[in-house]
Protein backbone atom coordinates (compact mmCIF):
# COMPACT_ATOMS: atom_id res chain seq x y z
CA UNK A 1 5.36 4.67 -35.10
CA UNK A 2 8.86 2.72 -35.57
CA UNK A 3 6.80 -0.27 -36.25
CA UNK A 4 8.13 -3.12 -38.13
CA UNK A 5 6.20 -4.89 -41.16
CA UNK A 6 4.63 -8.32 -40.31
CA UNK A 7 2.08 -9.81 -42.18
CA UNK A 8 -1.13 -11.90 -40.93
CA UNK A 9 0.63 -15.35 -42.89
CA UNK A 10 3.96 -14.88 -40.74
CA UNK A 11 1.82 -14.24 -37.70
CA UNK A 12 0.13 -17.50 -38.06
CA UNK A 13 3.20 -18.94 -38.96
CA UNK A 14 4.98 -18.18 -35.69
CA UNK A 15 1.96 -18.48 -33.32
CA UNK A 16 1.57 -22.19 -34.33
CA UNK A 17 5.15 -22.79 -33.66
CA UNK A 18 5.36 -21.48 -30.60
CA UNK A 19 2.45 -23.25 -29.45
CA UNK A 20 4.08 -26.83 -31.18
CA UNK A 21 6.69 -25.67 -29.51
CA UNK A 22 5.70 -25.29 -25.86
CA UNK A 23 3.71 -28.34 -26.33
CA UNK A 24 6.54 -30.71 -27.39
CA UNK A 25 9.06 -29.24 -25.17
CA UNK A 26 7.08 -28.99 -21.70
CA UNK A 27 7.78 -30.38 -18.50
CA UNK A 28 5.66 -33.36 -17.52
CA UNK A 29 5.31 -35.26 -14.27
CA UNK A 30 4.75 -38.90 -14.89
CA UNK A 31 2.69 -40.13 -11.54
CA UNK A 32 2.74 -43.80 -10.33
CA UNK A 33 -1.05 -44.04 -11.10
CA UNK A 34 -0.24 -43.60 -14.91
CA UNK A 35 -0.95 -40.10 -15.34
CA UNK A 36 0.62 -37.13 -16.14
CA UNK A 37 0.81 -33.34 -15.98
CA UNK A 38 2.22 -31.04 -18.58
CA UNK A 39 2.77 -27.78 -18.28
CA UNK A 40 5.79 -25.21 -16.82
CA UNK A 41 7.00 -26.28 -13.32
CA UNK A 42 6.83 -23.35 -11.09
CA UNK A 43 8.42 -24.45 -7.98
CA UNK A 44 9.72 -28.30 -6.13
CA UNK A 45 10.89 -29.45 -3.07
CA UNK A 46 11.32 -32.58 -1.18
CA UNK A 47 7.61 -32.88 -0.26
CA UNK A 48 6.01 -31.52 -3.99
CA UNK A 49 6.36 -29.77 -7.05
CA UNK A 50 4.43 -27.13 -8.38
CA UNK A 51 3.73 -27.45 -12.15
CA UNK A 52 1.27 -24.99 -13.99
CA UNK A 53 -1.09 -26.58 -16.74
CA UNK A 54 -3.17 -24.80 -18.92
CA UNK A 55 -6.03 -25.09 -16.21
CA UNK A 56 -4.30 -23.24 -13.98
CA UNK A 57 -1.21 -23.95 -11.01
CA UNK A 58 -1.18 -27.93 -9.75
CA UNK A 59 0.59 -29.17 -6.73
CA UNK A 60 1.98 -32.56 -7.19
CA UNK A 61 2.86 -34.30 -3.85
CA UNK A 62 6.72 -35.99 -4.45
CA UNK A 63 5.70 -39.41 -3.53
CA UNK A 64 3.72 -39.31 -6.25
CA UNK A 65 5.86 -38.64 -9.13
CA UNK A 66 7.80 -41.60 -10.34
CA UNK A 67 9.19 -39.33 -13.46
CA UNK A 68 9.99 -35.53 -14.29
CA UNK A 69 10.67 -35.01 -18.07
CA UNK A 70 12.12 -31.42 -18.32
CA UNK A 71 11.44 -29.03 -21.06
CA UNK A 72 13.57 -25.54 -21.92
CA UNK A 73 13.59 -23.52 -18.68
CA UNK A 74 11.87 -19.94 -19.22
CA UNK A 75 14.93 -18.07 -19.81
CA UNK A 76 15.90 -20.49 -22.52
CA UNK A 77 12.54 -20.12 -23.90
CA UNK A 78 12.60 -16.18 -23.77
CA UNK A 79 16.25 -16.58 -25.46
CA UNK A 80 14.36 -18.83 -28.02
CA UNK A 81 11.35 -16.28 -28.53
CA UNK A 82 13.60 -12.83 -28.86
CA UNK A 83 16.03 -14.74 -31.37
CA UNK A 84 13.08 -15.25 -33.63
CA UNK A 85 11.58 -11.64 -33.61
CA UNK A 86 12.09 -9.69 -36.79
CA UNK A 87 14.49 -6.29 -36.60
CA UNK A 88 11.59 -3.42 -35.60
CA UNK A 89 9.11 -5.84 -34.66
CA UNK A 90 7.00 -3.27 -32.26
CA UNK A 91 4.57 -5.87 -31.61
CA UNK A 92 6.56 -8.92 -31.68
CA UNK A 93 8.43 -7.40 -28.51
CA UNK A 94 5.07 -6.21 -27.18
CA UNK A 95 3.76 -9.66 -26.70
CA UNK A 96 7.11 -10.90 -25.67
CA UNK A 97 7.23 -8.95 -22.87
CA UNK A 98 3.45 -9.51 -21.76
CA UNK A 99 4.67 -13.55 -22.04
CA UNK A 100 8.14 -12.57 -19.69
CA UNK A 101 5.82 -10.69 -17.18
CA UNK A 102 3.40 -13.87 -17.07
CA UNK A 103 6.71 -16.20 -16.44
CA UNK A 104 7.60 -13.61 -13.81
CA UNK A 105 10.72 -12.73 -15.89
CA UNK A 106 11.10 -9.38 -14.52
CA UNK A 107 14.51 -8.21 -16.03
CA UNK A 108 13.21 -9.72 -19.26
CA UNK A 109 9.88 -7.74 -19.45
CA UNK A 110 11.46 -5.01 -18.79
CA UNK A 111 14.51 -5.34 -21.46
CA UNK A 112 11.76 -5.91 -23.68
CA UNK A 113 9.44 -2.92 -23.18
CA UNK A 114 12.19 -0.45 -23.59
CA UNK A 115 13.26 -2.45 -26.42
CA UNK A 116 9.86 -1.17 -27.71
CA UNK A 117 9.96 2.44 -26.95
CA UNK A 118 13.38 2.58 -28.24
CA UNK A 119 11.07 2.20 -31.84
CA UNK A 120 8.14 3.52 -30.62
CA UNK A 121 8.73 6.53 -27.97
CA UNK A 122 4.95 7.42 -27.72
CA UNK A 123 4.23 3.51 -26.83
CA UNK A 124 1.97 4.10 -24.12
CA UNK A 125 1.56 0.40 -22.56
CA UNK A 126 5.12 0.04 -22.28
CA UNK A 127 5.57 3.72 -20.92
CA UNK A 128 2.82 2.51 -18.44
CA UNK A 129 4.70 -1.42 -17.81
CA UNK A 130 8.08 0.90 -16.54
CA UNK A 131 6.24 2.75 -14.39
CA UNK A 132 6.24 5.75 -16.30
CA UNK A 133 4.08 8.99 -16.04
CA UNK A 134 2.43 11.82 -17.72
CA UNK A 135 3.67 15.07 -16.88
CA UNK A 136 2.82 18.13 -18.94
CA UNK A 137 2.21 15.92 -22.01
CA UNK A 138 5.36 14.30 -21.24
CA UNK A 139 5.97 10.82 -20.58
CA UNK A 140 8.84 10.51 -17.80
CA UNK A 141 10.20 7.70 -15.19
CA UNK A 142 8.10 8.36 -11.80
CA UNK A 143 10.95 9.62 -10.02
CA UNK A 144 11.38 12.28 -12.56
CA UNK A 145 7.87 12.97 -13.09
CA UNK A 146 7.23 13.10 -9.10
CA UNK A 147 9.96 15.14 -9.26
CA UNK A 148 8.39 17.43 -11.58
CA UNK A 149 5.32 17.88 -9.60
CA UNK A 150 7.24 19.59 -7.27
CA UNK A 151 7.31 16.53 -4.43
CA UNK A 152 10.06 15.04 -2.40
CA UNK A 153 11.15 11.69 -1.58
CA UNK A 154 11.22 10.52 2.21
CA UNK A 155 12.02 7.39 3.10
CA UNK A 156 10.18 5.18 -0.11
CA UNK A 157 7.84 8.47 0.00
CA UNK A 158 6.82 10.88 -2.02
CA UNK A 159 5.85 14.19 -0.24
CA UNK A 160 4.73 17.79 -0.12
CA UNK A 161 8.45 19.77 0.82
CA UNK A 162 6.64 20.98 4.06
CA UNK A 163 5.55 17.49 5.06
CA UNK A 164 8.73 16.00 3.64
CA UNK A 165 10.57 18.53 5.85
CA UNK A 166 8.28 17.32 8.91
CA UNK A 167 8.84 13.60 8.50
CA UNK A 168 12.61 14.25 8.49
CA UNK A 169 12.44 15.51 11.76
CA UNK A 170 10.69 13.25 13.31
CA UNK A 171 12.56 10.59 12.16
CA UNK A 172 15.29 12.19 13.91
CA UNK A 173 13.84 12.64 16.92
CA UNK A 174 12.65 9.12 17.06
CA UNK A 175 16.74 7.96 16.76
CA UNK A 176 17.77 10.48 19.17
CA UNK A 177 14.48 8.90 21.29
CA UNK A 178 16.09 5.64 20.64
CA UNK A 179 19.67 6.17 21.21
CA UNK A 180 18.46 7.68 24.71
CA UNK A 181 16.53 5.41 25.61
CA UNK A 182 19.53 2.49 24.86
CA UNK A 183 21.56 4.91 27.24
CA UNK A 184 19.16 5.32 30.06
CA UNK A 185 18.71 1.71 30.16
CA UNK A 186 22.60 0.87 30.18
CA UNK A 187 22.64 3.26 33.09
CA UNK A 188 19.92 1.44 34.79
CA UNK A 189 21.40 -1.51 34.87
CA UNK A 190 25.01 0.11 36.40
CA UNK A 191 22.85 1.55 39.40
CA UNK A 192 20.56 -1.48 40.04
CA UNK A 193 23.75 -3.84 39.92
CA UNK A 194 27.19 -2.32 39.38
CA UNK A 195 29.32 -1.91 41.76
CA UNK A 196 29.30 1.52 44.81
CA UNK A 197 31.80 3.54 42.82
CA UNK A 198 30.07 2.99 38.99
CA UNK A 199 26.84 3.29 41.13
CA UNK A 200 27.12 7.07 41.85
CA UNK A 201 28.06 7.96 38.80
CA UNK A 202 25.61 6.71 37.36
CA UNK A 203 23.14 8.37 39.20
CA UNK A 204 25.08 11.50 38.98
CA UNK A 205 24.96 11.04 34.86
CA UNK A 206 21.15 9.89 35.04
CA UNK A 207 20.30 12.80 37.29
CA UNK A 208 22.64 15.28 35.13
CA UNK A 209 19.44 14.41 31.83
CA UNK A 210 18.67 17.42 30.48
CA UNK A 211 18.21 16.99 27.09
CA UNK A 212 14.25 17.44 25.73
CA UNK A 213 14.73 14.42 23.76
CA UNK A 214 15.51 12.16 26.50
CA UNK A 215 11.64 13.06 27.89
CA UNK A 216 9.84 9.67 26.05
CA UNK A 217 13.24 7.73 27.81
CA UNK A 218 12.64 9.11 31.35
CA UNK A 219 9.41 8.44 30.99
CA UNK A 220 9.53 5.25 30.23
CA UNK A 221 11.81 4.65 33.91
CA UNK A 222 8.57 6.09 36.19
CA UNK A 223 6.98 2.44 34.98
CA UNK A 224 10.30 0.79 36.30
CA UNK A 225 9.61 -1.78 38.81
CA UNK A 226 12.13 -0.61 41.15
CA UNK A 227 11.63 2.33 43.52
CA UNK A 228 14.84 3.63 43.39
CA UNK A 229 14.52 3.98 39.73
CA UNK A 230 11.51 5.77 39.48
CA UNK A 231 12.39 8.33 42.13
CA UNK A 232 15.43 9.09 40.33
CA UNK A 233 13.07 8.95 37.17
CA UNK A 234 10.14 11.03 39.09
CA UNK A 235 13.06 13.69 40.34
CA UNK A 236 14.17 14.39 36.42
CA UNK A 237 10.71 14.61 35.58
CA UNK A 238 9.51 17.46 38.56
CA UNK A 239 13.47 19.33 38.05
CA UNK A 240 13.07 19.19 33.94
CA UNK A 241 9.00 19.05 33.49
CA UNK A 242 9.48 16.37 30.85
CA UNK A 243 5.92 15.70 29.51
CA UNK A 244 4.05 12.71 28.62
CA UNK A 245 3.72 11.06 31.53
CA UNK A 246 0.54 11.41 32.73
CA UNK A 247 -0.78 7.84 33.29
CA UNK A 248 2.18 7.13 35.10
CA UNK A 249 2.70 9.57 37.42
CA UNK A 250 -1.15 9.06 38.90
CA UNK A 251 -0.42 5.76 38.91
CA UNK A 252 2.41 6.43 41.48
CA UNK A 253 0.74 9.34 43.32
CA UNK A 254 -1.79 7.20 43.85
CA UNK A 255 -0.99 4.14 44.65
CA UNK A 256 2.83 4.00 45.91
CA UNK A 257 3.66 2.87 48.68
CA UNK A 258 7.23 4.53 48.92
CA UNK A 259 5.51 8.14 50.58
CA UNK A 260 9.09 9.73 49.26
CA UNK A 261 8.31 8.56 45.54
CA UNK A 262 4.34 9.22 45.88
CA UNK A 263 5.16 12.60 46.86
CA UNK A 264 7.52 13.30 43.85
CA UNK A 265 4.89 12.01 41.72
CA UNK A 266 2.96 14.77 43.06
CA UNK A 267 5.16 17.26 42.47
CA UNK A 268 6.18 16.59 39.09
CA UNK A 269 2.08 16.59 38.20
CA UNK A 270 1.53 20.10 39.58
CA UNK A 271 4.29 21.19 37.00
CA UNK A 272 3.28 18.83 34.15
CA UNK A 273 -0.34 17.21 34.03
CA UNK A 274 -2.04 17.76 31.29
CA UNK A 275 -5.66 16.75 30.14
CA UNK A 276 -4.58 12.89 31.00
CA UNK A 277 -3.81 13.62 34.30
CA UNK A 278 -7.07 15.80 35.19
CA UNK A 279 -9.06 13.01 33.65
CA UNK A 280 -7.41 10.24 35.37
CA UNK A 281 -7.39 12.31 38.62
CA UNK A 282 -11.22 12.59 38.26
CA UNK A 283 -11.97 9.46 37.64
CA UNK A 284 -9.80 8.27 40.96
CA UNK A 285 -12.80 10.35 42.55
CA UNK A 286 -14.69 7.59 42.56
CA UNK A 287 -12.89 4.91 43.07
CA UNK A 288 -14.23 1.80 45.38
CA UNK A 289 -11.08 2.40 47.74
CA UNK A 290 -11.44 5.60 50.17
CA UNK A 291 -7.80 6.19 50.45
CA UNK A 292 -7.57 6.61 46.37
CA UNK A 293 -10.19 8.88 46.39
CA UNK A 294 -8.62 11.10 49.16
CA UNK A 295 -4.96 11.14 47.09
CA UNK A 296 -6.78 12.34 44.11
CA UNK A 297 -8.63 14.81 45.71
CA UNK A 298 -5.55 16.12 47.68
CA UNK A 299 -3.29 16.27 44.10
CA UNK A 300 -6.39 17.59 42.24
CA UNK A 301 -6.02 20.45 44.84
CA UNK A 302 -2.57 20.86 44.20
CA UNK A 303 -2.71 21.37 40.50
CA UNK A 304 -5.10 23.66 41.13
CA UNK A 305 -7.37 23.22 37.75
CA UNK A 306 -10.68 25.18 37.94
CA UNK A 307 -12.62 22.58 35.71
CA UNK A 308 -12.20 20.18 38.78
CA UNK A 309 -14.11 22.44 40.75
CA UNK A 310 -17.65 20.93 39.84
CA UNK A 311 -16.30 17.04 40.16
CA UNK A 312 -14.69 17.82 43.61
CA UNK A 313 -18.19 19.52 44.49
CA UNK A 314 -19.76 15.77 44.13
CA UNK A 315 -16.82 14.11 45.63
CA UNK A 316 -17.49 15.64 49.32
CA UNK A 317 -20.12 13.38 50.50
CA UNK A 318 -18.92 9.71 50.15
CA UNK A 319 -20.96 6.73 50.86
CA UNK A 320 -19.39 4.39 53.96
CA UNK A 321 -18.85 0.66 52.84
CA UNK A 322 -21.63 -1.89 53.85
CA UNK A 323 -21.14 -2.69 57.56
CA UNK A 324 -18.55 0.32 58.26
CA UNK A 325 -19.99 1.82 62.05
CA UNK A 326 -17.27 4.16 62.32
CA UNK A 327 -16.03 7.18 59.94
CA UNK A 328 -13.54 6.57 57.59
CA UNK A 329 -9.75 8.25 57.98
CA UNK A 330 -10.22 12.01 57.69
CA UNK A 331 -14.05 11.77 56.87
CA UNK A 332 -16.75 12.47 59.61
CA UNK A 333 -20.12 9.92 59.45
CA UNK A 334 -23.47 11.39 59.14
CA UNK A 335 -26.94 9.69 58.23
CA UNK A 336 -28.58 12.09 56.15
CA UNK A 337 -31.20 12.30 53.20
CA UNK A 338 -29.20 12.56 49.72
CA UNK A 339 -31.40 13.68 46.91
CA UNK A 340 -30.94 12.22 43.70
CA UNK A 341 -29.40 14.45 41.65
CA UNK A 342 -28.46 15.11 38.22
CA UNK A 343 -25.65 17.20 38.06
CA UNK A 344 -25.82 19.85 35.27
CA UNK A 345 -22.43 22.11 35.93
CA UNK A 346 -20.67 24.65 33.84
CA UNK A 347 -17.46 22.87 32.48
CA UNK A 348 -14.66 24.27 30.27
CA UNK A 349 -13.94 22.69 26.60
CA UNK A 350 -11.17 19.77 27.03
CA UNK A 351 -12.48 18.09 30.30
CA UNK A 352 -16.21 17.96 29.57
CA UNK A 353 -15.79 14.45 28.86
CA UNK A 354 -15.48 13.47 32.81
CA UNK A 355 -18.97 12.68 33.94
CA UNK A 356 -19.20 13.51 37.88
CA UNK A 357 -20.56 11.27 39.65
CA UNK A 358 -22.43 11.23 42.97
CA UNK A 359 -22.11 7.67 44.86
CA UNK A 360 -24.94 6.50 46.84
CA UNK A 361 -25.84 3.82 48.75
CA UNK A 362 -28.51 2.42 50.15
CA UNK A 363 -28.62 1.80 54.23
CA UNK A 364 -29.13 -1.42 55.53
CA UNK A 365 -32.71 -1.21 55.46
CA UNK A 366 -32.97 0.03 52.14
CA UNK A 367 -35.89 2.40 53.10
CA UNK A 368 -37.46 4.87 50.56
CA UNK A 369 -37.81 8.41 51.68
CA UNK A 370 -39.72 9.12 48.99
CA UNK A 371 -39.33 11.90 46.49
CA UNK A 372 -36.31 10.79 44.54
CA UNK A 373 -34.02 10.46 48.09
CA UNK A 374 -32.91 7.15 49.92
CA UNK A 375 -31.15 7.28 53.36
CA UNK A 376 -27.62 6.63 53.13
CA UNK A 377 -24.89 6.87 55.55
CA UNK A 378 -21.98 9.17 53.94
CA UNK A 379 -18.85 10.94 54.97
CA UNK A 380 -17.34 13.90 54.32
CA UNK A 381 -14.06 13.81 52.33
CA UNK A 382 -12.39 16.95 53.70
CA UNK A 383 -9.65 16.43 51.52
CA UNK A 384 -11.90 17.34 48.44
CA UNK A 385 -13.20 20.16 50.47
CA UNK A 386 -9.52 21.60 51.00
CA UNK A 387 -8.99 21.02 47.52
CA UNK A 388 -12.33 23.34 46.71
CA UNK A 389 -10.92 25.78 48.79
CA UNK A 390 -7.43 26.07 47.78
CA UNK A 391 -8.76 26.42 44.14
CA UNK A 392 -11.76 28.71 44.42
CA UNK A 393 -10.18 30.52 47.54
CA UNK A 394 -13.71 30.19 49.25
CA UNK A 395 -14.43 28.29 52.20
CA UNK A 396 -17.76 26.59 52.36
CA UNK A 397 -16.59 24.05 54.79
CA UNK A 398 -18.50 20.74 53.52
CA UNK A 399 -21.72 21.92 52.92
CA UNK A 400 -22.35 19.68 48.89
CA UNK A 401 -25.37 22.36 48.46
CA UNK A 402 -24.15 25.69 49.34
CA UNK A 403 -21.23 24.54 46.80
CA UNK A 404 -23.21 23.42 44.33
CA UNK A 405 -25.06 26.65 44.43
CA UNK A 406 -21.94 29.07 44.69
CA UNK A 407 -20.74 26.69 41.13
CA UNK A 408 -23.87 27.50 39.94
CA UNK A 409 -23.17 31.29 40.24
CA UNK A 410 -19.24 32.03 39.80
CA UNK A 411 -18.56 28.81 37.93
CA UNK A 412 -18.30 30.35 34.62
CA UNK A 413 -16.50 33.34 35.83
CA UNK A 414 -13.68 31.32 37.77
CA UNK A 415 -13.57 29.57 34.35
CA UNK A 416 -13.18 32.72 32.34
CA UNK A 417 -10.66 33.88 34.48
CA UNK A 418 -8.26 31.08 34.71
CA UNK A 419 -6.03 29.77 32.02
CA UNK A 420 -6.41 25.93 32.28
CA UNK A 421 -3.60 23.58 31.44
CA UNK A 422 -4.04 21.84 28.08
């Protein structure tokens, strides 16, 4: 449609000139060893030039050239090649603008492809070359035809409204994250090193946070290395219940040795741990050092999270260390027979994942009792039983079995009856 007239002789005609053409008007590289490369050069520097040859791209090292002979350079040749197309020539600009896109003459190709649907509109390779699409029978630019399709653009995206609506605001909330967090730090720096006057106010502004989208920037300040930061950080957190820090604030209760800023971290996890915390808190259970395992077991008792219960249940009796003679801190020795056992407890979707575990270890003699048991020396951690008791509101004291057994019973209904944290 709209195409011009050429016959097969002109064809010939011009192909064989342009070929004589590129051939006599090339670029070669003349090399010290006598040879030489013809071809198009793509690219030079100081260290080698880049020439492509019929076989394919060649890199020349510099040092090697002692003479560069310099054909037309693409655009003159693409000048050249349009000047000789007849008026209407569909195809003529067809395989012009296949040669431009091959020379990476982007403009080019693309003056020459709507150069063809200017007089053919239906052309379907050049509708396809702009980038072009079907819609309805309808051949449109992509904007328009995503446009069509009912979809939005977000950020170099295209997108269903709804999700389009969704990325826009958290884009926004990741500035308003950022612009925070730039703030928080600026404050930081006033109260770890500006002077008494700029120091107060600065805690007084840093304290004053109350803004849900500073959460992921107060967060970030319980990881600080100074103490004074994170109990200022650990305060905002308990007074606001900022979420999303979980790991961090076990990480404190746990292990701080500031007891002002371990007991914040407390505090701000019985308002806002979430399935992190309980996990983390778990797994602190049965940690190597006694005094971690205690912590956990006290906060455990504070949140107050009936899917605990069973993982507390095994955390009672605690093996002593090899060598210990005497009962740990708040834990009362006894050599007893521990049975091995599996333990098979009703758990609630979300925290099944925690595998309790019960810790054993062998005396110093290492004697079999037979029947699945070995005789260990163990302690109970009354601090897990206080937790039990505080949750269930049962006391068992620290008898593991009649615990296990009670689980065993009212498990599922303490389960049923509580709403667990997320």
């Amino acid at each position: 449609m709209g195409a011009g007239r050429v016959t097969l002789s002109t064809l010939v005609v011009l192909s064989l000139s342009l070929v004589s053409t590129n051939l006599a008007q090339a670029d070669v590289l003349k090399l010290r060893d006598g040879r030489q490369w013809e071809g198009t050069i793509l690219s030079e520097s100081s260290q080698e030039v880049v020439i492509r040859t019929i076989g394919g791209p060649v890199t020349v090292p510099r040092n090697d050239i002692v003479a560069i002979s310099r054909g037309p350079t693409r655009q003159q040749q693409y000048e050249e090649r349009r000047r000789a197309l007849a008026e209407g020539d569909v195809a003529g600009h067809l395989a012009l603008a296949r040669w431009c896109r091959e020379q990476n003459l982007v403009a080019e190709a693309r003056t020459e492809y709507e150069a063809v649907l200017t007089l053919d509109p239906e052309n379907a390779e050049a509708h396809q070359a702009l980038g072009h699409q079907q819609v309805d029978g309808r051949w449109l630019p992509f904007a328009e035809a995503m446009a069509a399709r009912g979809l939005v653009e977000h950020d170099g995206r295209w997108l269903e409204p709804a999700e389009a609506e969704r990325a826009e605001k958290e884009q926004s909330l990741r500035e308003e994250e950022r612009q925070w967090r730039q703030r928080l730090q600026g404050l930081v720096r006033i109260i770890l090193s500006g002077t008494a006057g700029r120091q107060g106010r600065a805690r007084a502004e840093l304290l004053a946070v109350a803004d849900p989208d500073a959460a992921k920037a107060v967060v970030d300040l319980l990881r600080h290395s100074s103490p004074q930061i994170q109990f200022l950080a650990l305060t905002l957190v308990e007074e606001r219940g900022f979420l999303g820090g979980d790991k961090a604030l076990v990480t404190i209760a746990l292990g701080s040795e500031v007891p002002e800023v371990a007991r914040l971290a407390r505090l701000a996890l019985v308002r806002t741990a979430q399935g992190e915390a309980l996990k983390l808190l778990v797994g602190a259970l049965s940690d190597p050092r006694g005094e971690v395992r205690h912590r956990a077991a006290v906060v455990l008792g504070e949140i107050g999270d009936p899917r605990v219960v069973p993982y507390l249940i095994e955390a009672i009796r605690e093996p002593l260390p090899t060598g210990e003679v005497t009962p740990p801190t708040l834990g009362v020795a006894a050599r007893e027979r521990v049975p091995q056992r599996a333990v098979e407890s009703t758990t609630a979707p979300g925290i099944g994942v925690m595998k309790p575990r019960v810790e054993q270890t062998t005396s110093t003699t290492g004697i079999s009792l037979g029947g699945g048991a070995v005789e260990v020396m163990t302690a109970t951690n009354y601090d897990a039983v206080d937790a039990l008791e505080a949750i269930t509101g049962v006391q068992l004291g620290g008898d593991q079995v009649a615990w296990r057994r009670w689980w065993d019973r009212e498990g599922a209904g303490l389960l049923s009856r509580a709403r667990p944290r997320q």
